[in-house]
PDB file of N, CA and C in Angstrom:
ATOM      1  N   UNK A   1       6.022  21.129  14.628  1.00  0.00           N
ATOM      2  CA  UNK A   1       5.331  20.077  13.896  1.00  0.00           C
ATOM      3  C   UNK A   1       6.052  18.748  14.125  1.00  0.00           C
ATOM      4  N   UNK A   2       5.447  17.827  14.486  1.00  0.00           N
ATOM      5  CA  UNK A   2       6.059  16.480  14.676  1.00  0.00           C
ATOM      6  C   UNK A   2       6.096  15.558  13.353  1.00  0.00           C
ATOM      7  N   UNK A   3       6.548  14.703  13.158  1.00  0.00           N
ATOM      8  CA  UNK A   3       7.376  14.420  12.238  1.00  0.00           C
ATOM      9  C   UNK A   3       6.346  12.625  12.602  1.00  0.00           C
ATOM     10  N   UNK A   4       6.180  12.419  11.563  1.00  0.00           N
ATOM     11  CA  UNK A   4       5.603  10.674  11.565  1.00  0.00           C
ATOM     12  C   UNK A   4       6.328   9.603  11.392  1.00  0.00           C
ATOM     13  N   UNK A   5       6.319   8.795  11.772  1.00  0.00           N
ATOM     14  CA  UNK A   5       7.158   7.450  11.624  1.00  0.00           C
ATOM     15  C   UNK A   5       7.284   7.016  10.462  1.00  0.00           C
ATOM     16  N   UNK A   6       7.710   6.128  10.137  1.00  0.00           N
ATOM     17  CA  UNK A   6       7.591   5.299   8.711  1.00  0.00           C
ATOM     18  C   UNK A   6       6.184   4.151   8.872  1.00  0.00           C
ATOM     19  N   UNK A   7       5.502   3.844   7.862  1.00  0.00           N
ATOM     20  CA  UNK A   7       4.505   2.689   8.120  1.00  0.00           C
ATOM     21  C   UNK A   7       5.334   1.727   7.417  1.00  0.00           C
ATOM     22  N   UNK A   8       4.952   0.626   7.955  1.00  0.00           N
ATOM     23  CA  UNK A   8       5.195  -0.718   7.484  1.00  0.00           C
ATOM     24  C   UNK A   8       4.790  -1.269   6.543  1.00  0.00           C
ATOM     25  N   UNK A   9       5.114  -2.020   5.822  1.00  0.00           N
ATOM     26  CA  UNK A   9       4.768  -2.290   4.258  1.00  0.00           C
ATOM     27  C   UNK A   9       4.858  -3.369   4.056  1.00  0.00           C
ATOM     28  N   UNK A  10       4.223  -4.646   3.953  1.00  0.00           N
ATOM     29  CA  UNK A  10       4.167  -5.718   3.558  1.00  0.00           C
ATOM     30  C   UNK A  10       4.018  -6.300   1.987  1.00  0.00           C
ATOM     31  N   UNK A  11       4.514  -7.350   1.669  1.00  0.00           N
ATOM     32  CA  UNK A  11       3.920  -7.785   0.457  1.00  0.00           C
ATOM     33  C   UNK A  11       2.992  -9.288   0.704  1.00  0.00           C
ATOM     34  N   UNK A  12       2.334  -9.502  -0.088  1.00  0.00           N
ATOM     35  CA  UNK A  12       1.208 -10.367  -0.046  1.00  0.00           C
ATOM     36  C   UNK A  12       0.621 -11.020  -1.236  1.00  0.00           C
ATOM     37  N   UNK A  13      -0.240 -12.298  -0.807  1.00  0.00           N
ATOM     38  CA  UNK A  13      -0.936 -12.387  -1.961  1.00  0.00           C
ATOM     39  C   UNK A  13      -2.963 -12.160  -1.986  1.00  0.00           C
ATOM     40  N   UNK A  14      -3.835 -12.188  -2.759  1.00  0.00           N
ATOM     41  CA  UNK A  14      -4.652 -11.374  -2.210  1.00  0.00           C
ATOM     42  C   UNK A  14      -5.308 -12.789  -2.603  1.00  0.00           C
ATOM     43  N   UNK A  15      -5.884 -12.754  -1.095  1.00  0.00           N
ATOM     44  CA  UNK A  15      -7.391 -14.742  -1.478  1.00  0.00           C
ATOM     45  C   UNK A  15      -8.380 -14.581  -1.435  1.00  0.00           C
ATOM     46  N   UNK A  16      -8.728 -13.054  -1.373  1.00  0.00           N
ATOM     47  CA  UNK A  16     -10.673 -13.008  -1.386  1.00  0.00           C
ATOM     48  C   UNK A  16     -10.321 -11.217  -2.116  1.00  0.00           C
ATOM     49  N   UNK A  17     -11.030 -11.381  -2.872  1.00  0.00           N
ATOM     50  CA  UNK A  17     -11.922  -9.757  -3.847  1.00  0.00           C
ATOM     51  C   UNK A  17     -13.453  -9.746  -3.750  1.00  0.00           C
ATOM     52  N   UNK A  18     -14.375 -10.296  -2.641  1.00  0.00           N
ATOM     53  CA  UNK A  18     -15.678 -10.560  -2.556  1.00  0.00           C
ATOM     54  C   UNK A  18     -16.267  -9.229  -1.936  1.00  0.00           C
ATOM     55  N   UNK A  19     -15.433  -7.962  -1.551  1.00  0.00           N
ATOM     56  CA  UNK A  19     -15.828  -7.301  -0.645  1.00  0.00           C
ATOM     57  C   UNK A  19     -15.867  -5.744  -2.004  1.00  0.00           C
ATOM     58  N   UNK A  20     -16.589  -4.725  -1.682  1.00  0.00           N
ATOM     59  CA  UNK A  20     -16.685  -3.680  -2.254  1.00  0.00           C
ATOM     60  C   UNK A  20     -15.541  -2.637  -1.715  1.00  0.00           C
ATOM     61  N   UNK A  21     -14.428  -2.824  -2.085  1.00  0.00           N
ATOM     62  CA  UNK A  21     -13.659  -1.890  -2.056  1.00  0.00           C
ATOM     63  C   UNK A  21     -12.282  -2.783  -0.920  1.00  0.00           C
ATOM     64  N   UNK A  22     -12.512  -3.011  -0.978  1.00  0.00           N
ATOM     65  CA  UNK A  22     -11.933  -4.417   0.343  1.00  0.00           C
ATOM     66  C   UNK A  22     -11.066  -5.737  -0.205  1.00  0.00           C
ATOM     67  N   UNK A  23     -10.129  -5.857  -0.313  1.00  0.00           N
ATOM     68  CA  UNK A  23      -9.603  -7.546  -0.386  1.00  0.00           C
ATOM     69  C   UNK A  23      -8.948  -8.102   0.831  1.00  0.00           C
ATOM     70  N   UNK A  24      -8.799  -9.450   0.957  1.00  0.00           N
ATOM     71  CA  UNK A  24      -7.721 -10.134   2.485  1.00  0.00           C
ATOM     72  C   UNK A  24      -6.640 -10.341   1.508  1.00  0.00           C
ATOM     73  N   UNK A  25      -5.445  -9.988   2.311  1.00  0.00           N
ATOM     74  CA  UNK A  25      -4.205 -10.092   1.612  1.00  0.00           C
ATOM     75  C   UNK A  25      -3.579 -11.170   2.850  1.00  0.00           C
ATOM     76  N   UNK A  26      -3.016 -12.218   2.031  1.00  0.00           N
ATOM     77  CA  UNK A  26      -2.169 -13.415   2.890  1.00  0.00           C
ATOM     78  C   UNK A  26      -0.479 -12.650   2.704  1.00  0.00           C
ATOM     79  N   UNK A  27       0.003 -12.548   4.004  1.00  0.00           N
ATOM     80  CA  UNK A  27       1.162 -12.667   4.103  1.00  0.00           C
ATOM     81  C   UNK A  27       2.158 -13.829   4.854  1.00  0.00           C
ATOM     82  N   UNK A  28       2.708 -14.378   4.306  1.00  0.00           N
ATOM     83  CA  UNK A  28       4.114 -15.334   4.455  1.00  0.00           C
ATOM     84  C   UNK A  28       4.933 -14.709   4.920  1.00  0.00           C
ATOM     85  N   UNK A  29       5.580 -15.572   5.907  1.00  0.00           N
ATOM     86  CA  UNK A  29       7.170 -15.637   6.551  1.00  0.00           C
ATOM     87  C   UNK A  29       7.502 -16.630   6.918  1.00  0.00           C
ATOM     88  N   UNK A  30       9.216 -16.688   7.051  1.00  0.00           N
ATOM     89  CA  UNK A  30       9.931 -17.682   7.477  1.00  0.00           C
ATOM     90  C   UNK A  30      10.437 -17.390   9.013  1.00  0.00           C
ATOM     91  N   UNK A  31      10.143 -18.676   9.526  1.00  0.00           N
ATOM     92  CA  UNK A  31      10.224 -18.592  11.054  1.00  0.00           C
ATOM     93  C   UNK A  31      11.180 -19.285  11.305  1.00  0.00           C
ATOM     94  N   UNK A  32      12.263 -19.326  12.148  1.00  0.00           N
ATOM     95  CA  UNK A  32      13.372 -20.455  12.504  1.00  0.00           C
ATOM     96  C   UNK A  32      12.439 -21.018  13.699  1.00  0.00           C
ATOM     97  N   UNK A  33      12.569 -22.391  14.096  1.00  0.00           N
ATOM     98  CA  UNK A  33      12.125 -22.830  14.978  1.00  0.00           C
ATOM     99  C   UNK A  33      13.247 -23.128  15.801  1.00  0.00           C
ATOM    100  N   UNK A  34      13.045 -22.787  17.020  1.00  0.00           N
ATOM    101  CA  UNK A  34      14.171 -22.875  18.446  1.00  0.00           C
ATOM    102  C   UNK A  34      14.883 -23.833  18.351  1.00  0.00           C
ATOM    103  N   UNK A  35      14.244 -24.757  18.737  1.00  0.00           N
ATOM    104  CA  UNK A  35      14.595 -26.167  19.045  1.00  0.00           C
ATOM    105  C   UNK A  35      15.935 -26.999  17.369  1.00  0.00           C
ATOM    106  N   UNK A  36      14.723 -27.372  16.264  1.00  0.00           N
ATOM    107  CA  UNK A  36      15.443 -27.630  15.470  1.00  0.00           C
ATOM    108  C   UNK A  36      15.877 -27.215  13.844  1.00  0.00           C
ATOM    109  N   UNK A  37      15.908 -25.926  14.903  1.00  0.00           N
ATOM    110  CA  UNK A  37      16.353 -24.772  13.565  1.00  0.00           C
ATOM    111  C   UNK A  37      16.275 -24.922  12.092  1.00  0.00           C
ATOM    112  N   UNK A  38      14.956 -25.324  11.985  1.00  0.00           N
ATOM    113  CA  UNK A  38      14.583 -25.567  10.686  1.00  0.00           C
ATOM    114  C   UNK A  38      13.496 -24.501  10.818  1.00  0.00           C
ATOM    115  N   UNK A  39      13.848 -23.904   8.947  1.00  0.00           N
ATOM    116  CA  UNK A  39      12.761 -22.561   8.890  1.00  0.00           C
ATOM    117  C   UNK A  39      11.098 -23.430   8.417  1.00  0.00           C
ATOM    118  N   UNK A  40      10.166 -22.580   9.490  1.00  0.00           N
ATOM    119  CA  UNK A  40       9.039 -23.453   9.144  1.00  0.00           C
ATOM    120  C   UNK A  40       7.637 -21.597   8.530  1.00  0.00           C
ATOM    121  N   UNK A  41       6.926 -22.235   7.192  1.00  0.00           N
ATOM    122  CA  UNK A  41       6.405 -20.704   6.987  1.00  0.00           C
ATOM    123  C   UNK A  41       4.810 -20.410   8.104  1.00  0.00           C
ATOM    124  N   UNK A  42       4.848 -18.931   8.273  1.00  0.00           N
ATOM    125  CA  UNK A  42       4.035 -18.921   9.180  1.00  0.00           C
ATOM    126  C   UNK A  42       3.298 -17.708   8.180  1.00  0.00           C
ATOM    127  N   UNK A  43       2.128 -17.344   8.094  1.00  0.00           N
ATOM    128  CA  UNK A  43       0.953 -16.431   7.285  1.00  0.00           C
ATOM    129  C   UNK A  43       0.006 -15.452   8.456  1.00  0.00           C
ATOM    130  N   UNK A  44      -0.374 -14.491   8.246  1.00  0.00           N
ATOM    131  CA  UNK A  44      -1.505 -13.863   8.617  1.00  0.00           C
ATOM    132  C   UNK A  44      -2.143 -13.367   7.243  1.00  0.00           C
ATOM    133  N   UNK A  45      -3.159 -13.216   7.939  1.00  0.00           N
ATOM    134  CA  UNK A  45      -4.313 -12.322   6.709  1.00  0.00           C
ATOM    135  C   UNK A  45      -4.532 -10.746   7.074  1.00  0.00           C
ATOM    136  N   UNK A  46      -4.558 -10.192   6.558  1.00  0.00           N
ATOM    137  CA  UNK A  46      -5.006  -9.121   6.716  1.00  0.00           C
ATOM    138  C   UNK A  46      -6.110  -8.079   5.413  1.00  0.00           C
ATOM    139  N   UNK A  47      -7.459  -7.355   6.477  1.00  0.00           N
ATOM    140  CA  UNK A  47      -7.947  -6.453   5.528  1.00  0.00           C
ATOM    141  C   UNK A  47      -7.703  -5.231   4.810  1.00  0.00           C
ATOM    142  N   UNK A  48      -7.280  -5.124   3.229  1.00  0.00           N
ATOM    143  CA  UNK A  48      -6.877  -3.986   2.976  1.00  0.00           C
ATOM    144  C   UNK A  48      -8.022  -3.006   1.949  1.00  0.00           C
ATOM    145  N   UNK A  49      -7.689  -2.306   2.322  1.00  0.00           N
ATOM    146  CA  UNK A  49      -8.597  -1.207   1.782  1.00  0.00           C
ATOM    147  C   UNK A  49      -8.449  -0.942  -0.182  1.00  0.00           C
ATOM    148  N   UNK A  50      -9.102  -1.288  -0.915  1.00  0.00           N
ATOM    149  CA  UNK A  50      -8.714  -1.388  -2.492  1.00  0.00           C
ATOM    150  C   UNK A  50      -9.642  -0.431  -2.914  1.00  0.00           C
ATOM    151  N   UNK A  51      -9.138   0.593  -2.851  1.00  0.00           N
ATOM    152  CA  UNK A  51     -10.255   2.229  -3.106  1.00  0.00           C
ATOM    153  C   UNK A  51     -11.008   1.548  -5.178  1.00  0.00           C
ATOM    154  N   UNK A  52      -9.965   1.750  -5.892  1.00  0.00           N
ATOM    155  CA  UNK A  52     -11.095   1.086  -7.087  1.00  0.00           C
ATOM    156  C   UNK A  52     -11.179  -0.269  -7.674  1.00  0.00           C
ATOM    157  N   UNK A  53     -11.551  -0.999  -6.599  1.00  0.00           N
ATOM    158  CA  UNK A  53     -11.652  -2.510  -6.781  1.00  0.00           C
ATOM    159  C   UNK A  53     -10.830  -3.283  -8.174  1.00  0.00           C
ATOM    160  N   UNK A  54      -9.401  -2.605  -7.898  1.00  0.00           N
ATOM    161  CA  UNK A  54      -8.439  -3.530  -9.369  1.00  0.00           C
ATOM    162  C   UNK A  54      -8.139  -4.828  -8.857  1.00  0.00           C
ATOM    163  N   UNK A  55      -7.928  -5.052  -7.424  1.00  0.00           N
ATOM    164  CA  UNK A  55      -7.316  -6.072  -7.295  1.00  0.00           C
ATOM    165  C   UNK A  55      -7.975  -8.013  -7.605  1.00  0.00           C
ATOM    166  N   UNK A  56      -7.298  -8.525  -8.061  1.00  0.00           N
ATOM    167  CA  UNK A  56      -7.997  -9.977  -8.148  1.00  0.00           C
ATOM    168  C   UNK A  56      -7.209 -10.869  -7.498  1.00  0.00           C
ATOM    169  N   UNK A  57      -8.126 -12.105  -6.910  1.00  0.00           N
ATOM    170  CA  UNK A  57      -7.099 -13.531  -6.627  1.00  0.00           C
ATOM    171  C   UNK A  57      -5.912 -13.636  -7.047  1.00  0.00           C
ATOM    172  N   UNK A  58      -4.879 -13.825  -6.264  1.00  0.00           N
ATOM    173  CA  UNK A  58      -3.737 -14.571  -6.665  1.00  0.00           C
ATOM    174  C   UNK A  58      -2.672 -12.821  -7.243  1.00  0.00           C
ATOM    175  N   UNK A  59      -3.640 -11.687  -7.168  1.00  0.00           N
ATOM    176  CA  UNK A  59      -2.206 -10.824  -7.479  1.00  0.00           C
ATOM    177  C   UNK A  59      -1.281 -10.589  -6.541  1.00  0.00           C
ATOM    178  N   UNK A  60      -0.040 -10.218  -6.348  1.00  0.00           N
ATOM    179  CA  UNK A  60       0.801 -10.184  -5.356  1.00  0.00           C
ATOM    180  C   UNK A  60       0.858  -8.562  -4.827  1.00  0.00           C
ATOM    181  N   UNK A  61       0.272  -8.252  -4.249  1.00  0.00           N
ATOM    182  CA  UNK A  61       0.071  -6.769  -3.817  1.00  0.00           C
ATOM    183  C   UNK A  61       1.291  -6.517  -2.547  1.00  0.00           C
ATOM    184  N   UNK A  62       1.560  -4.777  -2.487  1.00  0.00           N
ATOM    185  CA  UNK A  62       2.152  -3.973  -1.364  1.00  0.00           C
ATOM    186  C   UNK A  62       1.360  -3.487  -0.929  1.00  0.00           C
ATOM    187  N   UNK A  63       0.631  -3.685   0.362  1.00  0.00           N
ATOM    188  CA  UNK A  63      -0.042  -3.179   1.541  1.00  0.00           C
ATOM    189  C   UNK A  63       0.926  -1.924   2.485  1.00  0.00           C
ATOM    190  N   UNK A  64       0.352  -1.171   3.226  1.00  0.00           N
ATOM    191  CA  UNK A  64       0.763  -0.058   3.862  1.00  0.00           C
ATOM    192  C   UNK A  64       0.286  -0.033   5.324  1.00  0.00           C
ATOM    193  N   UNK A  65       0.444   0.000   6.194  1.00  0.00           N
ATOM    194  CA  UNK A  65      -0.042   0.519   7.082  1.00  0.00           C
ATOM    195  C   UNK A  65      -0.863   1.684   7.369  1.00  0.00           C
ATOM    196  N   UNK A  66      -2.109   1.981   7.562  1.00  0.00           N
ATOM    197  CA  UNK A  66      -2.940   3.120   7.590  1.00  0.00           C
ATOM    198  C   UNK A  66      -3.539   3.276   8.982  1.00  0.00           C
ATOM    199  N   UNK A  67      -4.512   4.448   9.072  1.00  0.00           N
ATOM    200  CA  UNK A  67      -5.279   4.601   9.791  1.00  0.00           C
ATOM    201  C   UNK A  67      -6.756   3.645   9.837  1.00  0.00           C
ATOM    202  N   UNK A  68      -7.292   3.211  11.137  1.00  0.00           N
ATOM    203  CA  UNK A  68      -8.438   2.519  10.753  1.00  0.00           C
ATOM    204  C   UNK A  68      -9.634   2.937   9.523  1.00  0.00           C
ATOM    205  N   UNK A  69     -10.042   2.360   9.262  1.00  0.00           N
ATOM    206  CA  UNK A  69     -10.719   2.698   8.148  1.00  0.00           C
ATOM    207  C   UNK A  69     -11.938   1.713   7.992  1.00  0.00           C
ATOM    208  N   UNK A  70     -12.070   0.546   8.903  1.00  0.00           N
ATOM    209  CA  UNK A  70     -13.470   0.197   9.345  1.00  0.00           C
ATOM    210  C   UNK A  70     -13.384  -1.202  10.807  1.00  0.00           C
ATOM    211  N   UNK A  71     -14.378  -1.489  11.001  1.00  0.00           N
ATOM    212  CA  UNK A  71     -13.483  -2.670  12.079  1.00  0.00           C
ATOM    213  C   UNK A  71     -12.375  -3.423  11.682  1.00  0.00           C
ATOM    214  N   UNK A  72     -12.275  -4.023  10.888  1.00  0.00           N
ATOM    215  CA  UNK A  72     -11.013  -5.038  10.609  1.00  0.00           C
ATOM    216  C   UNK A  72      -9.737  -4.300   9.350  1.00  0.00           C
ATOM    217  N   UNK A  73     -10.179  -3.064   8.822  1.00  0.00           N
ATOM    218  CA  UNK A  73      -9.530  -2.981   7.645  1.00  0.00           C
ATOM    219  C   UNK A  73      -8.240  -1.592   8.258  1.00  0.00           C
ATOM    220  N   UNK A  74      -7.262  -1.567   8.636  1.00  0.00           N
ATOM    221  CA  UNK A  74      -6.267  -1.505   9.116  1.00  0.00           C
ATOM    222  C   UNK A  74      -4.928  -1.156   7.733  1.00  0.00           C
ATOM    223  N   UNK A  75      -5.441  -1.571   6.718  1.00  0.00           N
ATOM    224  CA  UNK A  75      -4.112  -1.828   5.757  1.00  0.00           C
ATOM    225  C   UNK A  75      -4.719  -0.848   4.123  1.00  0.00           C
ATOM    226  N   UNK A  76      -4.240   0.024   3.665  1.00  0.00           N
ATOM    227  CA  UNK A  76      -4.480   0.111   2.351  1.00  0.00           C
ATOM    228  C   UNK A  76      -3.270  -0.614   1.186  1.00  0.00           C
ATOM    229  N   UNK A  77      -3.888  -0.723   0.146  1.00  0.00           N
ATOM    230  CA  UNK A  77      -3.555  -1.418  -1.475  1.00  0.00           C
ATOM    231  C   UNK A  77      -2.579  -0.049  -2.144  1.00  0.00           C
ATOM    232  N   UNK A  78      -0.996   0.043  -1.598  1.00  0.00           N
ATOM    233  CA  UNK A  78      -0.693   0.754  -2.140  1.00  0.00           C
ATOM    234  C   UNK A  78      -0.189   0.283  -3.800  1.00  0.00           C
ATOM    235  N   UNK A  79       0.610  -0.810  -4.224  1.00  0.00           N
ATOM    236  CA  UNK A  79       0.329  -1.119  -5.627  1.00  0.00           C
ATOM    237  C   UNK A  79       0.342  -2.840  -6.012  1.00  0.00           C
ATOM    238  N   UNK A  80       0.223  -2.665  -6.739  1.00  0.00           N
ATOM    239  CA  UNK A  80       0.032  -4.356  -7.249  1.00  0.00           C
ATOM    240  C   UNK A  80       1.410  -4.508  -8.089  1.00  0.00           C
ATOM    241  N   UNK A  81       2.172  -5.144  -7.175  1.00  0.00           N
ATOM    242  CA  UNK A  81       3.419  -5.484  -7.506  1.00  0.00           C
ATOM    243  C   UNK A  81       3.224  -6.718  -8.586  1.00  0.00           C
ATOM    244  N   UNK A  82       2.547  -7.722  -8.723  1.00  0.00           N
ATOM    245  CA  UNK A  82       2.354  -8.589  -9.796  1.00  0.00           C
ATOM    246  C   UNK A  82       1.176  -8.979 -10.475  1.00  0.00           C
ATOM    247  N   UNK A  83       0.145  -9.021 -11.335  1.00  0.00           N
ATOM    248  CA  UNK A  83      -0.767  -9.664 -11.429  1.00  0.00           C
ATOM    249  C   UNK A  83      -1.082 -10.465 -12.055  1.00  0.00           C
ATOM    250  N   UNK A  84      -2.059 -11.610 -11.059  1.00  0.00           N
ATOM    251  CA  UNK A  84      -2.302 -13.022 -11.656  1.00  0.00           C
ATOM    252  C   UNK A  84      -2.483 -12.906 -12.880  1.00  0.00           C
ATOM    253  N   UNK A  85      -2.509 -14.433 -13.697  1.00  0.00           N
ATOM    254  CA  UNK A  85      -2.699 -15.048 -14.765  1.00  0.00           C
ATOM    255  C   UNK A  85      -3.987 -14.742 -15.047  1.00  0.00           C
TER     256      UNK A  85
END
């Protein structure tokens, strides 16, 4: 039996809940830039999979790495590390 890797785990904040089962989670980082080594922030979005639609705007969620699960949705909602106001 082979043995699985670890998935990757991001944290995020979530900018759209418009989808049925679905939110985009924004993730942040700090980038050094070459030249004048000043940290500048860089974001992707990504689709995560929110099996019973808890999540809202602005909560700070842990995403997982998964198996595909539709064209763009790549990531499940493992917990909601903070939630908005």
């Amino acid at each position: 039996m082979k043995t699985r890797g670890m998935k990757r785990q991001v944290v995020g904040k979530v900018i759209s809940d418009k989808m049925e089962k679905s939110v985009i989670v924004q993730v942040e980082r700090l980038v050094k830039h070459k030249i004048y080594h000043k940290y500048m922030k860089r974001h992707v979005k990504f689709a995560a999979h929110d099996e019973g639609n808890v999540c809202r705007i602005g909560d700070k969620v842990l995403i997982t790495e998964s198996r595909p699960i539709s064209k763009t949705k790549r990531w499940r909602v493992s917990e909601i590390v903070e939630k908005a106001i």
